[in-house]
Protein backbone atom coordinates (compact mmCIF):
# COMPACT_ATOMS: atom_id res chain seq x y z
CA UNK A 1 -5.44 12.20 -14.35
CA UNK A 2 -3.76 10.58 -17.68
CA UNK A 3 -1.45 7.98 -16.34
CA UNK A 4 0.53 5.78 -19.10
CA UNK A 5 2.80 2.75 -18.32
CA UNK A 6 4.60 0.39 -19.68
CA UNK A 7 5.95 -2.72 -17.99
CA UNK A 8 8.48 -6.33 -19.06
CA UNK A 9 8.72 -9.11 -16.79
CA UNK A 10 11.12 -12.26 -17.42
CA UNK A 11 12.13 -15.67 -15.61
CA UNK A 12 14.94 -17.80 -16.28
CA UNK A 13 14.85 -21.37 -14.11
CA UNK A 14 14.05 -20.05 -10.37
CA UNK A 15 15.16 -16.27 -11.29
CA UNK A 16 12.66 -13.61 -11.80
CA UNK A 17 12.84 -9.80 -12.55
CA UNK A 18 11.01 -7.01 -14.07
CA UNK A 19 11.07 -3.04 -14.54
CA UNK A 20 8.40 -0.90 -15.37
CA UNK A 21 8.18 2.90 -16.25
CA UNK A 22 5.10 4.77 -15.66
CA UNK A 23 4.32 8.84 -16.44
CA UNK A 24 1.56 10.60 -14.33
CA UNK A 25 0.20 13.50 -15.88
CA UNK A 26 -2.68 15.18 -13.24
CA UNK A 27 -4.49 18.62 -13.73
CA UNK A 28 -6.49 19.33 -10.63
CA UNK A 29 -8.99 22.63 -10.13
CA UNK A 30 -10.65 23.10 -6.85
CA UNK A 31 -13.09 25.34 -5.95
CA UNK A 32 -14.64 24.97 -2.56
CA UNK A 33 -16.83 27.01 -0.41
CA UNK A 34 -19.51 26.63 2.99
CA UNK A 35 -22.52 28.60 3.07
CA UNK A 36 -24.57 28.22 6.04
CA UNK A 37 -28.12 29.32 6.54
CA UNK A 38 -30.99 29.12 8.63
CA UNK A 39 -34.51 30.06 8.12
CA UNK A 40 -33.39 32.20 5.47
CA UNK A 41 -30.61 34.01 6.45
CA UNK A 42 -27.23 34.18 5.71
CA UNK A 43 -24.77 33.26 9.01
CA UNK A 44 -22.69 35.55 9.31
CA UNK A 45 -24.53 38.07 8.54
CA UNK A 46 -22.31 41.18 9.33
CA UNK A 47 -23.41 43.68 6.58
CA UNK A 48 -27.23 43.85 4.69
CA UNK A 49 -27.58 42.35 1.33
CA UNK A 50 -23.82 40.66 1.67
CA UNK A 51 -23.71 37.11 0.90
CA UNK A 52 -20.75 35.87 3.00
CA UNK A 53 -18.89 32.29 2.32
CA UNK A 54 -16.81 30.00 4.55
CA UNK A 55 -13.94 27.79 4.37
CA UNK A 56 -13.15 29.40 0.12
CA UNK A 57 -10.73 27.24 -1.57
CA UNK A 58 -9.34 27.88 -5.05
CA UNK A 59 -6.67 26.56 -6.35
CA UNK A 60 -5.52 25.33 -9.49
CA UNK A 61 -2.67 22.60 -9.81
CA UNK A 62 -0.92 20.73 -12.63
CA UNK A 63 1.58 17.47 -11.57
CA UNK A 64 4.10 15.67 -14.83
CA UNK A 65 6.08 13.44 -13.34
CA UNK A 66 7.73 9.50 -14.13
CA UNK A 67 8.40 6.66 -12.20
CA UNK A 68 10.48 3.58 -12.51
CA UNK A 69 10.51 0.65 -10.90
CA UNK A 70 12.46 -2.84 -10.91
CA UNK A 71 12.71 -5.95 -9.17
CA UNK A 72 14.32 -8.98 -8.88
CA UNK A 73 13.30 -12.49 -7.47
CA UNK A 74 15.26 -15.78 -6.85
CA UNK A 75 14.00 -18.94 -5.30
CA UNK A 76 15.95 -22.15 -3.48
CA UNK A 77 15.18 -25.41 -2.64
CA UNK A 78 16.59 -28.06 -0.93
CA UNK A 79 16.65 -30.82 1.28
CA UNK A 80 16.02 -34.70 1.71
CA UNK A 81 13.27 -35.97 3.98
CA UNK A 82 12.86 -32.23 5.10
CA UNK A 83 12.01 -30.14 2.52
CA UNK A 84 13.04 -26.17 2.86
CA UNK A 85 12.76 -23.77 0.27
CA UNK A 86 13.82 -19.50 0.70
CA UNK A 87 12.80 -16.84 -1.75
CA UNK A 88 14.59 -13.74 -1.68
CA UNK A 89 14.44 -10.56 -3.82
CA UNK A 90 15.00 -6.52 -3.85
CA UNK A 91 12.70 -3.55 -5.31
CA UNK A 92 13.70 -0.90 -5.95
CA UNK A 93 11.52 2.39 -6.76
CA UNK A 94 12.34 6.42 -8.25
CA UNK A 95 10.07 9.42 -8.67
CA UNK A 96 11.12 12.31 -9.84
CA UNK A 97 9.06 14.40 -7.91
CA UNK A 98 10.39 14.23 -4.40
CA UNK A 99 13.80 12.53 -6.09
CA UNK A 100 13.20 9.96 -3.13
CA UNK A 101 15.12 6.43 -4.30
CA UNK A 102 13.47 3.43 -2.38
CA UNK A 103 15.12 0.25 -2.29
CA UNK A 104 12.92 -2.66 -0.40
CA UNK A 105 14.63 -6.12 0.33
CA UNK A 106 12.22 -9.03 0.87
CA UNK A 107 13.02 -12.51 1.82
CA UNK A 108 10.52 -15.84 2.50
CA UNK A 109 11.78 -19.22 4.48
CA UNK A 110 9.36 -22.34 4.46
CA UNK A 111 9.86 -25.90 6.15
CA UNK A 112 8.10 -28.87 5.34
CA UNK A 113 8.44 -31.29 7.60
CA UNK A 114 8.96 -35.06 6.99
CA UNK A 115 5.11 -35.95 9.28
CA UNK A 116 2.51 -38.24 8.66
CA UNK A 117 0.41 -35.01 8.44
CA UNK A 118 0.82 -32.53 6.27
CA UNK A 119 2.16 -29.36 7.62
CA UNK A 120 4.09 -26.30 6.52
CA UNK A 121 5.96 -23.67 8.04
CA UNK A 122 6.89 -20.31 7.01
CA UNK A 123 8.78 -17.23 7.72
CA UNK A 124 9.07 -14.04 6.04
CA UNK A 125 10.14 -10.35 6.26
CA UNK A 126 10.66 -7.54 4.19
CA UNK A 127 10.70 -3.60 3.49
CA UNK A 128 7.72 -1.89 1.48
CA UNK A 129 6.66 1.24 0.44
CA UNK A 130 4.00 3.28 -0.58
CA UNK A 131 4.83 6.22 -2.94
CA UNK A 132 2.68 8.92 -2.86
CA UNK A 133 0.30 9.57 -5.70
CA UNK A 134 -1.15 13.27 -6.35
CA UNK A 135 -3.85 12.80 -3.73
CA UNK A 136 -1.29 12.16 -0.98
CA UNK A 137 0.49 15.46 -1.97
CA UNK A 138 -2.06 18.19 -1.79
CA UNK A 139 -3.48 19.35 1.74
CA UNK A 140 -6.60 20.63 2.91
CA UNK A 141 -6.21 23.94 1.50
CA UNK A 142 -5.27 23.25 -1.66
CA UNK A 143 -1.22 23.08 -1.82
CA UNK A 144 0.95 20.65 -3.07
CA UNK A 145 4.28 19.14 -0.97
CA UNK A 146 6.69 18.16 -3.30
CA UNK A 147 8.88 16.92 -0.47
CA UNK A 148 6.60 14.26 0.62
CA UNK A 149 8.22 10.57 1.05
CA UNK A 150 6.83 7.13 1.04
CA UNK A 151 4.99 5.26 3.73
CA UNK A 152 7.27 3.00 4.90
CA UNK A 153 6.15 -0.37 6.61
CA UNK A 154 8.73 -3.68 7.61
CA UNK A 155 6.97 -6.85 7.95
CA UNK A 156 7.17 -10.08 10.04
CA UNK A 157 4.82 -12.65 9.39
CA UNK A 158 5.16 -16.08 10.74
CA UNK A 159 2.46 -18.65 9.12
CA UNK A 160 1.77 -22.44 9.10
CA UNK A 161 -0.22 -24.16 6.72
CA UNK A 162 -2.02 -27.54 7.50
CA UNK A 163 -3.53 -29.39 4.54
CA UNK A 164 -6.31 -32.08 5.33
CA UNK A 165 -9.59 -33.72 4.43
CA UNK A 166 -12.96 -33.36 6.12
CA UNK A 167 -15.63 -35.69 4.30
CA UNK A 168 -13.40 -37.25 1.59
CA UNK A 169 -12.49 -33.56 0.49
CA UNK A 170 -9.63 -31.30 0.33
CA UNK A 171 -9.15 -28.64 3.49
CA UNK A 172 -6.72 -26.04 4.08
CA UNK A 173 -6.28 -24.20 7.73
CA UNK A 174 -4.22 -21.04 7.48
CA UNK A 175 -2.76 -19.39 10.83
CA UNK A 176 -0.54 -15.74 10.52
CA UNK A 177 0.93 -14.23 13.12
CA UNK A 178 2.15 -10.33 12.05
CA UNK A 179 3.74 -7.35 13.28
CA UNK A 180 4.53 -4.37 11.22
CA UNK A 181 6.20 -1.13 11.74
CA UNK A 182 4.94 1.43 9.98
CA UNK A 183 6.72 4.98 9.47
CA UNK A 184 6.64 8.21 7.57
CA UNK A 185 2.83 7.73 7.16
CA UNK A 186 0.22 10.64 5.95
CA UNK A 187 -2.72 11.03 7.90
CA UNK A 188 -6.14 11.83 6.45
CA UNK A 189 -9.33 12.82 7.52
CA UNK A 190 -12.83 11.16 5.69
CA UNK A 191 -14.93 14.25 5.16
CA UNK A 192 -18.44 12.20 4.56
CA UNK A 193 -17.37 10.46 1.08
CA UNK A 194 -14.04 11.53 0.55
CA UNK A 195 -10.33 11.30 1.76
CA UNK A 196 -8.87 14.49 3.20
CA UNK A 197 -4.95 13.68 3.32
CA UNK A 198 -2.89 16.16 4.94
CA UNK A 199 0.43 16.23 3.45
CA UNK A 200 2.64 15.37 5.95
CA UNK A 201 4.54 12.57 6.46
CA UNK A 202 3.84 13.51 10.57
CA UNK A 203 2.99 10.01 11.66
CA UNK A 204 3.88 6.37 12.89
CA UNK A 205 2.61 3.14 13.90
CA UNK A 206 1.99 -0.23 14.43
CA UNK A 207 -0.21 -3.06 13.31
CA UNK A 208 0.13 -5.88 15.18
CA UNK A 209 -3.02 -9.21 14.80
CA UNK A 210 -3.36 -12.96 13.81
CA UNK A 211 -5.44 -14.49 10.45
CA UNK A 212 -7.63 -17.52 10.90
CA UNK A 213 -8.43 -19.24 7.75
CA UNK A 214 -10.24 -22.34 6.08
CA UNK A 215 -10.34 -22.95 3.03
CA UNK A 216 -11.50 -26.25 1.53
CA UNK A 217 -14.54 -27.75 -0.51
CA UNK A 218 -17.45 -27.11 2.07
CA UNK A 219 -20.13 -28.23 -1.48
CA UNK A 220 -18.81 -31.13 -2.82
């Protein structure tokens, strides 16, 4: 695989964007086979002096293809006593293999409350995608689907942060609450060390949990 990219990124005040192009050149040869034996014979055996293979796989592929992608960012703030800031932004993605155009809109909302602790609260959702790359395309035999779309996941993630001090140093607890629906997905099987993917975008889901974290200066 000889992948080659090349990427700007900008910011003006609270604005952000980028774009980036990247070409994918792949040239995959597979040549697979199962021979099983025991105590020193051939299984099947269905003819003498015939060596007989399972599960052959050949199969020779070559993948050019380009990509572009592009984004762009803008962040708020405001308030008094209360301080609330939102980011919001939009990515957009094209291959030119399965000509799929994927456009992902993201937005984050934080308070900060006026306490005598220090607390903040935050709430966020957004689209995102997973093009394939060439592994996601080919199946167990061999074949490539140039029709194959993105994995497609939307996010909700509700968080608080609480920043204080435990022995005269810094702390910070992190809580997440998530829930994430997840679409178009490829399924794969793991074959000992490797990924078997087959192809298909023939799947959803769901993934659903809470974070607990502390972070903080436990060695001073």
């Amino acid at each position: 695989a000889t992948v080659f990219n090349v990427e700007q990124k900008g910011y003006y005040k609270n604005l952000q964007w980028g774009i980036k192009y990247q070409s994918e050149y792949i040239n995959d040869e597979i040549s697979e086979w199962k021979l099983q034996d025991s105590a020193g014979f051939s299984i099947p055996q269905t003819q003498p002096d015939v060596l007989e293979l399972q599960q052959v796989i050949k199969a020779k592929n070559t993948l050019s293809s380009n990509r572009i992608s592009e984004y762009v960012q803008h962040h708020w703030n405001f308030g008094d006593t209360t301080l609330f800031s939102l980011t919001a932004g939009i990515r957009s993605n094209y291959w030119d293999v399965n000509k799929q155009l994927l456009v992902s809109p993201r937005a984050s909302f934080s308070v900060i409350p006026n306490w005598k602790r220090d607390f903040l609260f935050r709430l966020s959702a957004g689209y995102y995608y997973q093009p394939p790359f060439y592994r996601e395309l080919r199946d167990l035999n061999g074949t490539i689907n140039y029709q194959l779309k993105a994995q497609t996941s939307i996010h909700f993630v509700l968080g608080s942060d609480y920043n204080f001090k435990i022995w005269k140093r810094p702390f910070k607890f992190i809580a997440e609450g998530y829930y994430k629906i997840l679409d178009n997905l490829v399924p794969y099987e793991i074959d000992n060390v490797r990924i078997r993917y087959y192809a298909k975008n023939n799947a959803k889901g769901y993934a659903t949990g809470i974070d607990l974290k502390l972070n903080g200066e436990f060695v001073k």
